[in-house]
Protein backbone atom coordinates (compact mmCIF):
# COMPACT_ATOMS: atom_id res chain seq x y z
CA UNK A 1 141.22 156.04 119.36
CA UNK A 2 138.24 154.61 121.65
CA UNK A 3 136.08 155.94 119.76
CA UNK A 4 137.22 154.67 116.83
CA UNK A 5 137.04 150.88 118.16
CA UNK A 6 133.48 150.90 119.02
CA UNK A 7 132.02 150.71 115.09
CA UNK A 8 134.75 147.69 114.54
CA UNK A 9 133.27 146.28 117.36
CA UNK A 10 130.12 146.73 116.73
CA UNK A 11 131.10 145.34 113.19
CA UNK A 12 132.40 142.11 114.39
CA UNK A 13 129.91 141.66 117.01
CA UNK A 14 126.80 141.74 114.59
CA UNK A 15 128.64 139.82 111.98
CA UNK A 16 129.01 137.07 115.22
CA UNK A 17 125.57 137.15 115.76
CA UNK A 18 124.24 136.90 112.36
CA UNK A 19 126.96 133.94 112.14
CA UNK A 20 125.66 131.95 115.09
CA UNK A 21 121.69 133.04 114.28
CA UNK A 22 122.29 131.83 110.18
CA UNK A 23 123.90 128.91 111.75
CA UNK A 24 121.15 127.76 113.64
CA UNK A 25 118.61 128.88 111.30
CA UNK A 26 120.46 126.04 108.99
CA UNK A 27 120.76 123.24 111.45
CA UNK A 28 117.30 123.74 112.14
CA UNK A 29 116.43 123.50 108.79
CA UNK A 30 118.22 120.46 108.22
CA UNK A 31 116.80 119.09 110.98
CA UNK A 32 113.06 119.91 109.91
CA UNK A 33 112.48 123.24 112.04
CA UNK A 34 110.97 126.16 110.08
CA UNK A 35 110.16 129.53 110.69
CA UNK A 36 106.24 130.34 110.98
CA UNK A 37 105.81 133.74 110.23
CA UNK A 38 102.23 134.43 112.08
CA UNK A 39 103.59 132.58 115.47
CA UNK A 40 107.43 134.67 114.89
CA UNK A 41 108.56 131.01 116.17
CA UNK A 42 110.57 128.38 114.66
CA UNK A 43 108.45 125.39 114.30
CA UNK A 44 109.56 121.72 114.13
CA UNK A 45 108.17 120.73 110.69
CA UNK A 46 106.33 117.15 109.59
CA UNK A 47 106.88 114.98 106.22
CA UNK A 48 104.76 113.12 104.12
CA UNK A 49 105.89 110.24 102.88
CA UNK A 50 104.61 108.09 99.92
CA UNK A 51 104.77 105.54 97.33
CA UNK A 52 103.29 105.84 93.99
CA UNK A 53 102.44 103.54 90.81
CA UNK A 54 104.23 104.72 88.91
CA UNK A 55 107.08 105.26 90.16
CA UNK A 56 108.22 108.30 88.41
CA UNK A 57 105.62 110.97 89.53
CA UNK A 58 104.88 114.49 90.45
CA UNK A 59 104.55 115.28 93.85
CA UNK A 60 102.19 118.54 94.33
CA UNK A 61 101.93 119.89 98.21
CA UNK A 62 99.40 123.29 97.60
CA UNK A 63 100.36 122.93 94.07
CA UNK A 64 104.15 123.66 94.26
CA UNK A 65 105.54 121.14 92.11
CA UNK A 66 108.37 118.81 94.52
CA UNK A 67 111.72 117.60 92.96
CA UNK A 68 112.08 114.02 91.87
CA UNK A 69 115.45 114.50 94.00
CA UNK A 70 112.81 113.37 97.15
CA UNK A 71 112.39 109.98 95.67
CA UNK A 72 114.50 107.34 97.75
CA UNK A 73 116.21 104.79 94.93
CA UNK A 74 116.57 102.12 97.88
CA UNK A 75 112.68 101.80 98.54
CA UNK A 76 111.25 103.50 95.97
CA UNK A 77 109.33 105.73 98.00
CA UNK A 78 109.13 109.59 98.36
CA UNK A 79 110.15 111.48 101.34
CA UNK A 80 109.12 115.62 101.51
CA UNK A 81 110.29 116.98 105.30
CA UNK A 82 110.32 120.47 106.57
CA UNK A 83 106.42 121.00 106.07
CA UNK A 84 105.17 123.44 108.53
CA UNK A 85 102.52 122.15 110.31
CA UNK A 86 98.71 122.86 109.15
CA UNK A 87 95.86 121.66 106.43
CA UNK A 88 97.82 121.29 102.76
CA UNK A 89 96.33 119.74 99.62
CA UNK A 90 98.22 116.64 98.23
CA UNK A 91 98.27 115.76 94.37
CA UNK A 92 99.90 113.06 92.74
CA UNK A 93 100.17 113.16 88.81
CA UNK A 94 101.98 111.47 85.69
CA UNK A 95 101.49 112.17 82.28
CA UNK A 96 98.87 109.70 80.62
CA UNK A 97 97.53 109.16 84.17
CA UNK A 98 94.43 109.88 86.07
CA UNK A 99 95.18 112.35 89.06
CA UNK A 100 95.03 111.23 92.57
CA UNK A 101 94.48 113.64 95.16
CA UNK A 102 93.79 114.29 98.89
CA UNK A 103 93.52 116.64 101.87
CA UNK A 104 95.75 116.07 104.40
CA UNK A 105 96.67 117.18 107.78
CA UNK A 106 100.72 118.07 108.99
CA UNK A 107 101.53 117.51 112.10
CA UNK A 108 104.72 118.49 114.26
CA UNK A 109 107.39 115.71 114.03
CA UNK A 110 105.05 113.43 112.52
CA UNK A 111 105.13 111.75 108.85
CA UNK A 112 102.31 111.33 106.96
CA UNK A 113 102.33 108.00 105.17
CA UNK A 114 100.54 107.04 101.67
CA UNK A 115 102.22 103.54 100.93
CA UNK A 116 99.82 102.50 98.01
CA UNK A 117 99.09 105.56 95.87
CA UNK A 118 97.77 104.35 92.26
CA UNK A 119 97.38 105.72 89.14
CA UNK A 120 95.20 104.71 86.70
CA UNK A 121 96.32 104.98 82.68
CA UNK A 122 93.71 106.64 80.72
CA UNK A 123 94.31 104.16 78.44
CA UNK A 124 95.19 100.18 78.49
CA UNK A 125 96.60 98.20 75.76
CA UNK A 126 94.45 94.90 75.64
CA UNK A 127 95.86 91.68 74.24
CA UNK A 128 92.93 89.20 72.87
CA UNK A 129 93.72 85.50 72.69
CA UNK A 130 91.84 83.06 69.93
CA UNK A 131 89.14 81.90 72.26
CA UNK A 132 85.89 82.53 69.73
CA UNK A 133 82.30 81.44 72.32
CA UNK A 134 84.48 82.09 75.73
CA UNK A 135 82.01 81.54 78.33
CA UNK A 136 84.14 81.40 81.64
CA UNK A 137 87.60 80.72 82.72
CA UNK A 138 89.98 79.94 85.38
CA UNK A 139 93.47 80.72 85.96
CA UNK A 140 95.79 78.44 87.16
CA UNK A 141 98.29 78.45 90.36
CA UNK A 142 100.75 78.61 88.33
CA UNK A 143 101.80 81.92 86.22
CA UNK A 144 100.38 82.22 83.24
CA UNK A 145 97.99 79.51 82.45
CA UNK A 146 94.23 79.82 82.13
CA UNK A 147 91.24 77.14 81.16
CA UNK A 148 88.84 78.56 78.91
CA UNK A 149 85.51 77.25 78.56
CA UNK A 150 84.01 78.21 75.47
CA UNK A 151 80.65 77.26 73.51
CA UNK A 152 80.43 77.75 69.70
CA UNK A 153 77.30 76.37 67.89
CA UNK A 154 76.71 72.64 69.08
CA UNK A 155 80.69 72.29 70.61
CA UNK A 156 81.53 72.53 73.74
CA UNK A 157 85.14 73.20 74.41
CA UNK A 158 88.14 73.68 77.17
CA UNK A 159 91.18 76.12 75.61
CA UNK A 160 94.47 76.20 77.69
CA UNK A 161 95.83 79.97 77.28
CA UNK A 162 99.43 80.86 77.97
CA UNK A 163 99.63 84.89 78.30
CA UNK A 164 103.25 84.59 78.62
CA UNK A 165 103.67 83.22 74.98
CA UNK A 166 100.20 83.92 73.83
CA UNK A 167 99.34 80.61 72.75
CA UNK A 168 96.07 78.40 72.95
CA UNK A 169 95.97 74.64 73.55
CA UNK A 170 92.27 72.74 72.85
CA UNK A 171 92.41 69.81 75.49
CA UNK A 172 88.51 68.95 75.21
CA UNK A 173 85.51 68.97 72.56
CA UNK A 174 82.56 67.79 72.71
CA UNK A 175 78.63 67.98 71.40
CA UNK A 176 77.48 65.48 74.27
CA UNK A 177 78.32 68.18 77.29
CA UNK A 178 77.20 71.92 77.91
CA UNK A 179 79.79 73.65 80.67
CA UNK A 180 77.60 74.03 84.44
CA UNK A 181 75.34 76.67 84.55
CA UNK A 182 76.00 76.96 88.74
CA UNK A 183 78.19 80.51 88.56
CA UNK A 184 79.76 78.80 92.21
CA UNK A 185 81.19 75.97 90.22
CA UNK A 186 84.43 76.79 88.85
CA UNK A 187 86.99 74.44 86.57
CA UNK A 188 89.36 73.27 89.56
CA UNK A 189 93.51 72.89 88.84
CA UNK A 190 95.46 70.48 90.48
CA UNK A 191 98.32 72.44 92.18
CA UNK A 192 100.77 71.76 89.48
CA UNK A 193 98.55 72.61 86.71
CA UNK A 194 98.86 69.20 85.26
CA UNK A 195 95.29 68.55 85.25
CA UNK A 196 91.56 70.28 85.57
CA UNK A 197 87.94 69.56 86.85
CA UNK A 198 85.20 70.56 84.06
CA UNK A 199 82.05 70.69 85.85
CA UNK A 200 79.92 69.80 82.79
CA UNK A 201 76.12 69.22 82.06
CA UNK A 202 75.12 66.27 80.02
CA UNK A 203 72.68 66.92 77.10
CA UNK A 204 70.59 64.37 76.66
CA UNK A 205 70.20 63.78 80.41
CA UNK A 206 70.38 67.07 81.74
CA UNK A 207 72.62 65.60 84.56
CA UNK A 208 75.61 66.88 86.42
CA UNK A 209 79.11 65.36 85.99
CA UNK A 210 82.86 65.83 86.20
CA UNK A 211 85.37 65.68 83.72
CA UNK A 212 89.14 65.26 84.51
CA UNK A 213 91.09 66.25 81.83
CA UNK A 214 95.35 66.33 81.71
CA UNK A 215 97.15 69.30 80.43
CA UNK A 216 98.65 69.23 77.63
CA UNK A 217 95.82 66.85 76.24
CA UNK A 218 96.05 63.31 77.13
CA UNK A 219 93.10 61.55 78.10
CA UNK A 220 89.86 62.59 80.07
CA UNK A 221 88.43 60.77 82.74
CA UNK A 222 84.58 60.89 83.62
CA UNK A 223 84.40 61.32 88.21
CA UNK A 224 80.79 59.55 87.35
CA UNK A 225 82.98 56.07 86.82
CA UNK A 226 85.02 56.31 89.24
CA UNK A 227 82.77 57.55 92.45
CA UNK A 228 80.25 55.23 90.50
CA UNK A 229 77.32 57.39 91.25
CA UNK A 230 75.49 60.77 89.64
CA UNK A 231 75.08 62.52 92.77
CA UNK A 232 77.99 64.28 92.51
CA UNK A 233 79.31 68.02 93.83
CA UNK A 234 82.10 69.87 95.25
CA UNK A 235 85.04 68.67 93.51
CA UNK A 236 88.34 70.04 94.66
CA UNK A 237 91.74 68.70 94.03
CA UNK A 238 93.70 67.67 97.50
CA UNK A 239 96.82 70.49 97.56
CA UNK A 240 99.05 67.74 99.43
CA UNK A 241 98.61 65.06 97.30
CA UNK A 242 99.10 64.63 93.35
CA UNK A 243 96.10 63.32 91.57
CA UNK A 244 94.32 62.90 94.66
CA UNK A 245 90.46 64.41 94.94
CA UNK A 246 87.56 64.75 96.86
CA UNK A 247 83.54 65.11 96.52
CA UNK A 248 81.04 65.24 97.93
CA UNK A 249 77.77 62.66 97.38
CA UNK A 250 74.30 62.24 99.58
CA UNK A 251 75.44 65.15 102.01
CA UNK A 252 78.80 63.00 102.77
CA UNK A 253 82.56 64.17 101.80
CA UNK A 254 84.82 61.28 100.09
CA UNK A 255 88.46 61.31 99.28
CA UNK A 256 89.89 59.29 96.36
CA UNK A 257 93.10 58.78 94.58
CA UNK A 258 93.04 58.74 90.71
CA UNK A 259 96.33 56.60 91.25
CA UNK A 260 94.68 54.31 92.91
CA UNK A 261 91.29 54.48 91.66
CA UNK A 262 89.12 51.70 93.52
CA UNK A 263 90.13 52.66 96.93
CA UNK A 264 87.50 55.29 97.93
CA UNK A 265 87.59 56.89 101.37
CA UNK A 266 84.66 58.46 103.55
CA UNK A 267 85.92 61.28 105.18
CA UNK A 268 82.88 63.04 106.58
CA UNK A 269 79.42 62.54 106.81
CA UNK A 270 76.26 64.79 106.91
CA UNK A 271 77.91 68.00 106.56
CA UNK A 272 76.93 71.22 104.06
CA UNK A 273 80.26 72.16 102.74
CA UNK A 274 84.00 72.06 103.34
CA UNK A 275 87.05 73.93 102.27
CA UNK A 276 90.84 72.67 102.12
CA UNK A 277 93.44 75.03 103.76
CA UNK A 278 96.62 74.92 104.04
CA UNK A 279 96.87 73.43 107.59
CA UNK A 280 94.44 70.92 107.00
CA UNK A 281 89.98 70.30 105.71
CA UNK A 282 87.60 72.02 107.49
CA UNK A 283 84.01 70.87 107.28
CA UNK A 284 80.61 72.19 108.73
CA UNK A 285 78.84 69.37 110.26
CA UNK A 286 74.83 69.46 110.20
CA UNK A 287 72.48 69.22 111.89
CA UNK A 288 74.61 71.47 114.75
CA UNK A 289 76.25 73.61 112.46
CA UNK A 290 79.84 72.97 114.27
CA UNK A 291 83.09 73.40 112.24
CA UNK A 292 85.25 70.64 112.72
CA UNK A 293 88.91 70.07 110.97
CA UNK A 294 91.30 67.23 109.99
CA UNK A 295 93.84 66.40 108.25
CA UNK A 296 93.57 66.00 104.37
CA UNK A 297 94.06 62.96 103.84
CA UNK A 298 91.10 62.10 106.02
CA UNK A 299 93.29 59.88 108.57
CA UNK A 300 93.01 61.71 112.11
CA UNK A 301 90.51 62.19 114.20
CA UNK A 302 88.81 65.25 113.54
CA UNK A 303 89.18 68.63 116.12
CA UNK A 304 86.50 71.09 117.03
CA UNK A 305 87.39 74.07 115.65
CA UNK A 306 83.73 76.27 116.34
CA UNK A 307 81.82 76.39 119.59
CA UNK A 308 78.32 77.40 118.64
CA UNK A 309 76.88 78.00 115.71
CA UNK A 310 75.58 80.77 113.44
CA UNK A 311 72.73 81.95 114.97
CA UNK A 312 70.61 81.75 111.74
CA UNK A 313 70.39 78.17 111.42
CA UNK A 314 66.91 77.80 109.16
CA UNK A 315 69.13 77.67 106.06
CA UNK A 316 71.97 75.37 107.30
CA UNK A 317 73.74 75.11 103.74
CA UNK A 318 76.43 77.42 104.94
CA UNK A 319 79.64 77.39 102.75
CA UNK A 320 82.74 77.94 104.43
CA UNK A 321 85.54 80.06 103.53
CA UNK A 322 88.70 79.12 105.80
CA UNK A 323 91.70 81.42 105.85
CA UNK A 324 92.99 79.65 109.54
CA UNK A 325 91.55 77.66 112.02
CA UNK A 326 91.14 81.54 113.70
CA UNK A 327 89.20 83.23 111.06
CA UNK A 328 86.71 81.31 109.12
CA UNK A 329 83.88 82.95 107.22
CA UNK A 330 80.39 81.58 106.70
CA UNK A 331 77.66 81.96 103.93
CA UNK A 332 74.37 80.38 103.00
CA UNK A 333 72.41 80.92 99.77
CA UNK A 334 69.76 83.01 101.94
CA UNK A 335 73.06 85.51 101.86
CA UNK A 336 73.46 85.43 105.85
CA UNK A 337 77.26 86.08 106.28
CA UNK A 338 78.84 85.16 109.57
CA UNK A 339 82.48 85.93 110.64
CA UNK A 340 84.38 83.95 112.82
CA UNK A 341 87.19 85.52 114.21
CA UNK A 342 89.88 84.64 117.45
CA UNK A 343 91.85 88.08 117.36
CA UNK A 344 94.50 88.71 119.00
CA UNK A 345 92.71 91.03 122.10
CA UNK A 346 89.13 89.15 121.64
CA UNK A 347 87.03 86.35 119.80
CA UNK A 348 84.05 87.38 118.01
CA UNK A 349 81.42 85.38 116.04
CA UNK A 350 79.02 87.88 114.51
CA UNK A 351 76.96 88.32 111.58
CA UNK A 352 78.24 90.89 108.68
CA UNK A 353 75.47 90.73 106.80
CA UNK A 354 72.14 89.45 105.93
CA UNK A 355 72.37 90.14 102.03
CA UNK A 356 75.54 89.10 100.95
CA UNK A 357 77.44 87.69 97.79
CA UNK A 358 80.72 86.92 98.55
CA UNK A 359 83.60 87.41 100.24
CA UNK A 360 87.10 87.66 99.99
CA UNK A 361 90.07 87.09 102.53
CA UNK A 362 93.16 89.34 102.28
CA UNK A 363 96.38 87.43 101.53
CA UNK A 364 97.44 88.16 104.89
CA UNK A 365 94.37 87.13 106.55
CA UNK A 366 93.59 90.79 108.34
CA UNK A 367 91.25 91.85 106.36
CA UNK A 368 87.99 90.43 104.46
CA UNK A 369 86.60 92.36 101.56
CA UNK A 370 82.37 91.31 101.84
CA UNK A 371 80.05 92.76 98.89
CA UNK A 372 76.19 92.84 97.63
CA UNK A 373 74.78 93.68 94.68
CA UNK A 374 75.15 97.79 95.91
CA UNK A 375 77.66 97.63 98.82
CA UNK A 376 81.34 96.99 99.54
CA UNK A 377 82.69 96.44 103.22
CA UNK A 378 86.65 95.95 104.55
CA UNK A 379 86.24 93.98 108.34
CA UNK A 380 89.12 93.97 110.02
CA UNK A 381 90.32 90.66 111.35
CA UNK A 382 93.63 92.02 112.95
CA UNK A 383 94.61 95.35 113.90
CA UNK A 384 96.26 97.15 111.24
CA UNK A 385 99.39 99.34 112.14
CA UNK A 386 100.38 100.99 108.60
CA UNK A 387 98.83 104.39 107.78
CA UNK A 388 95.71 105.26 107.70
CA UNK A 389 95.80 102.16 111.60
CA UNK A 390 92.37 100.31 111.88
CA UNK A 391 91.82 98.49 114.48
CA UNK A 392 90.69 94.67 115.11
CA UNK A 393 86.89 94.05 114.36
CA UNK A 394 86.51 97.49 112.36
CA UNK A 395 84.30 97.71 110.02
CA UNK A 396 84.55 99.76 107.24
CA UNK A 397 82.14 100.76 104.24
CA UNK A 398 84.15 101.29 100.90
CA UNK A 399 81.31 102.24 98.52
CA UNK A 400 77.98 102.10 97.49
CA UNK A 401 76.06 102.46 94.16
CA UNK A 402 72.61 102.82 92.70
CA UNK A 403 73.90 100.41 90.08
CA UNK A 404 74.62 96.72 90.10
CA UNK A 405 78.08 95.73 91.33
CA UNK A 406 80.04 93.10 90.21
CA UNK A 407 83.20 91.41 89.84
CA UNK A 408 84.00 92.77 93.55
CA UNK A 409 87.71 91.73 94.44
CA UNK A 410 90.60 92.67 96.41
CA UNK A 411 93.53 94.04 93.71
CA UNK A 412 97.43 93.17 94.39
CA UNK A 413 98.38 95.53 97.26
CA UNK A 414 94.87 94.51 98.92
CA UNK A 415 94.49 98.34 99.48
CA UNK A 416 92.37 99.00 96.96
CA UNK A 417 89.47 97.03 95.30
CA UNK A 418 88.38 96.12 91.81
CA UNK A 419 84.95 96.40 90.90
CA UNK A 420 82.96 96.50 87.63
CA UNK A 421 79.23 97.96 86.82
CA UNK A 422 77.58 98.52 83.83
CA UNK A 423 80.26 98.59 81.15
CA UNK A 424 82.94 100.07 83.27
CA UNK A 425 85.88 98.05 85.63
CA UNK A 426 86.44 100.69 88.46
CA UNK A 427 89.47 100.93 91.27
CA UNK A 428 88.99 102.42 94.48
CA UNK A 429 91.04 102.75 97.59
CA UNK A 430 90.30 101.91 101.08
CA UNK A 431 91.99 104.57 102.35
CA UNK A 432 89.39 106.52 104.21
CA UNK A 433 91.16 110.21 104.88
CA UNK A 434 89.50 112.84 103.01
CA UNK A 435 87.84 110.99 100.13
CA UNK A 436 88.04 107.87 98.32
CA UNK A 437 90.29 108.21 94.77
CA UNK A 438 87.81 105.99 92.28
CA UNK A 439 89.20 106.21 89.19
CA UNK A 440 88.03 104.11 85.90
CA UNK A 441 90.22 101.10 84.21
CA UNK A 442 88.82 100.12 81.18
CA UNK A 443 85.59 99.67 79.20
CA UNK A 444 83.74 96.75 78.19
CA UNK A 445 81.63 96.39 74.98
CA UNK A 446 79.00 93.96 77.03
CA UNK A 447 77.78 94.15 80.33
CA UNK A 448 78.06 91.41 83.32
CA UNK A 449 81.47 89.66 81.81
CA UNK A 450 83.80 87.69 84.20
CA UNK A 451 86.75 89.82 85.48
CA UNK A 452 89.63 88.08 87.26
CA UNK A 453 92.99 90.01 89.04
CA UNK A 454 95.56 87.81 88.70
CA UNK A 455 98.21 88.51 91.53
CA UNK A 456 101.10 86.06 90.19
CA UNK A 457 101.50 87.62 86.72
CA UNK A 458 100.06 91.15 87.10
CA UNK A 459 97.33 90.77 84.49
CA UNK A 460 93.37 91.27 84.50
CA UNK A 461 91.88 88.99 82.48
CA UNK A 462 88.30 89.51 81.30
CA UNK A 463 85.96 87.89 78.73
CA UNK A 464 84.45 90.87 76.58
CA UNK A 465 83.11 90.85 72.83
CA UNK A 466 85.27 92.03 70.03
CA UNK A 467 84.27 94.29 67.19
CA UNK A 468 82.31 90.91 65.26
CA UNK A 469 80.49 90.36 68.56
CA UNK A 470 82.91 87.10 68.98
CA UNK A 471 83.31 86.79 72.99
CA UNK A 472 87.00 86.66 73.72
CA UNK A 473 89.40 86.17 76.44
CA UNK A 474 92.10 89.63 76.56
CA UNK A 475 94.14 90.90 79.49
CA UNK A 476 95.54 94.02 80.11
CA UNK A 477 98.62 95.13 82.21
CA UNK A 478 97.60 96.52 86.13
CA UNK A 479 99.07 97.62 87.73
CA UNK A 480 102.60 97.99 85.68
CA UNK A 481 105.37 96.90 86.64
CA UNK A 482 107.82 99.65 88.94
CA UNK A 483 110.79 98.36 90.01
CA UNK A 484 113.45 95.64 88.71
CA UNK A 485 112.45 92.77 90.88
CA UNK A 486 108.57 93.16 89.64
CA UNK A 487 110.22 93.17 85.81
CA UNK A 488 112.32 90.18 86.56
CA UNK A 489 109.40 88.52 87.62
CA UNK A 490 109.66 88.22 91.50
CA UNK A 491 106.29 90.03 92.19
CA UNK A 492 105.11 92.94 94.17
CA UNK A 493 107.43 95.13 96.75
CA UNK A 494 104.77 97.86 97.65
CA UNK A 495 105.00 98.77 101.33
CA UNK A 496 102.06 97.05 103.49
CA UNK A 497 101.75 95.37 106.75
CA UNK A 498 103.46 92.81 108.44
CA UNK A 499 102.85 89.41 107.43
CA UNK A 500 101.30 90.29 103.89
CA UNK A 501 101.33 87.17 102.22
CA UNK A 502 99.21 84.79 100.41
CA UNK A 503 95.01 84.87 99.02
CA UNK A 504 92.69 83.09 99.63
């Protein structure tokens, strides 16, 4: 009878053990341990987690294919746990799409974060608008609205284009005027798109003026009456004040209200350049090369903002580009680019570069996209604390080609960059782990034509010729729209860091 208990009991104890050992082989799956076969330990697993344009992807870790169960309907992201630790490759695909792929690293308990992967469509549907002899244009702060300037025979014209309903407004013609040939010098709208500046040349006297036109087409106003001088530049609309303007004339900066036309105000003299902001004008005084700021309607006594200044001083024409009264960038036309920066552990005032074209603040103010002709940088005004971290006064180099670069500018998620050269618009992350995904947009049919990103509405408008060698103004859709408040209209919801916000 003993003897006949011990194989029950032997019975019942292994089916005990095999309970309690399946058991925690299951909670320790669920909670991310798995079993690593070379070690013969259980090994707490790591994740990668991601977001993707678009949003319906595939998800490849060492090319097993991971369900779209993984993607989380509340954020829109994808979660993949219980990866045992080690080197994997990491593809991201979509039919109609260009691939995107990386090498990554898994570590124990940690979760690897890509919060801006893009996609790139093979191919873009382009929508053309009737803009026949489009030089230039210039989209408005409102959604929706750009200024054309076009040029067809002896004409000179400004188009208003709506790329919601796809329709063109003429607002100005003339055969006295030719539009500026300064590529700075852009057509300048009023905050509430109800009018524009048209920096013009006249014909027969090869001088500079400014035309203020209304929107819709009312009447036009020549700045050359009003300021009653020629010696006019740097014409920006006040963005506190409706129909309110300044200039500058003879190296001074002057206010005036179109309202009240006669009563002209001086509101800085001998300075190089100034920029509006939204917490007040900044201007760099000459001959000590001193940023100062005020308020914009010229009224208060003006602060020191800048210490010292850039220590290339032998071409004082600096412009300045003014995110906050902490981070102001500076550029002359010898291409000397200055940054100056109080971050949050240190203040720095260094040069970026000494042959650069332009520059370009994120909307959040941490980061400023810098370019020439063959190079793109990121600097890093403030540490950045989403995957892959940089930290404060970083530098980082993004690309460089044998070819010409142009068009340089930050896209909508300010994690990647837009770029054209030659006949082709490129996208490239910053995103520095393994390589750099550069995939190609779109073609043009002409080389060095004007390409904008236009945050507000999600289009990229360009200027490119059509199949009659007409030059026309045509958007396409980038990136598209993923997730019900982008299609209703309310804008981005990509995962970035705190405080993303507005562009200047």
């Amino acid at each position: 009878m003993e003897d006949s208990e011990i194989p029950k009991k032997i019975f019942w104890w292994t089916l005990f053990v095999l309970f309690w050992v399946v058991s925690a082989t299951i909670i320790g799956y669920a909670f991310g341990y798995r079993f690593n076969f070379k070690r013969g330990v259980f090994v707490y697993g790591g994740s990668v987690s991601m977001k993707t344009t678009p949003l319906d992807s595939d998800i490849y870790i060492n090319n097993v294919l991971y369900s779209s169960k993984k993607l989380n309907r509340l954020n829109n992201s994808y979660h993949i746990d219980g990866i045992q630790p080690g080197d994997y490759s990491l593809e991201v695909k979509s039919p109609g799409y260009a691939t995107w792929s990386k090498k990554i690293s898994i570590h124990s308990g940690i979760s690897t974060e890509f919060w801006n992967v893009v996609l790139t469509k093979n191919e873009y549907i382009k929508t053309s608008y009737d803009t026949k002899g489009a030089l230039r244009f210039f989209v408005s702060p409102r959604k929706n609205l750009t200024a054309v300037a076009l040029q067809n025979e002896n004409d000179f014209a400004i188009n208003v284009v709506n790329a919601q309903d796809k329709t063109v407004e003429n607002i100005f013609k003339s055969s006295d005027y030719v539009f500026t040939d300064n590529a700075k010098e852009n057509i300048e709208w009023t905050p509430q798109a109800h009018r524009i500046i048209i920096p013009v040349i006249k014909k027969d006297t090869q001088k500079k003026n400014y035309l203020i036109a209304d929107i819709p087409a009312d009447q036009v106003l020549n700045l050359q009456d009003i300021a009653h001088t020629d010696d006019l530049s740097h014409v920006r609309w006040d963005p506190k004040t409706k129909n309110a303007l300044f200039y500058m004339s003879g190296g001074n900066l002057y206010r005036v209200d179109l309202d009240s036309p006669t009563e002209i105000r001086q509101v800085a003299k001998n300075i190089a350049s100034y920029e509006l902001a939204s917490s007040g004008l900044y201007y760099f005084q000459l001959p000590e090369g001193i940023v100062y700021k005020t308020n914009t309607d010229g009224t208060d006594d003006p602060s020191q903002i800048t210490l010292s200044p850039p220590s290339h001083m032998d071409d004082p024409n600096y412009q300045i580009i003014v995110y906050d009264k902490n981070r102001i960038v500076f550029l002359n036309p010898s291409h000397d680019l200055y940054v100056y920066n109080q971050g949050e552990s240190n203040d720095y005032f260094q040069q970026l570069s000494s042959n650069a074209l332009g520059s370009q603040f994120s909307d959040d103010g941490k980061k400023l996209l810098y370019w020439n002709e063959h190079e793109i940088n990121v600097y890093f005004a403030r540490k950045w604390d989403v995957q892959p971290m940089r930290n404060e006064n970083d530098i980082l180099p993004i690309t460089r080609y044998s070819d010409v670069m142009s068009n340089i500018q930050w896209s909508r998620d300010y994690e990647h960059v837009i770029f054209s050269t030659s006949k082709q618009v490129k996208f490239i992350e910053t995103d520095q782990r393994d390589h750099r995904n550069l995939m190609d947009l779109f073609k043009l049919n002409s080389d060095n034509n004007q390409i904008t990103n236009n945050n507000s509405d999600g289009l990229i408008y360009f200027i490119d010729t059509n199949s009659d060698g007409a030059s026309m103004l045509n958007t396409i859709e980038f990136p598209e729209k993923t997730t019900l408040l982008e299609n209703l209209g309310f804008g981005a919801t990509a995962p970035t860091d705190t405080n993303a916000g507005k562009q200047k």
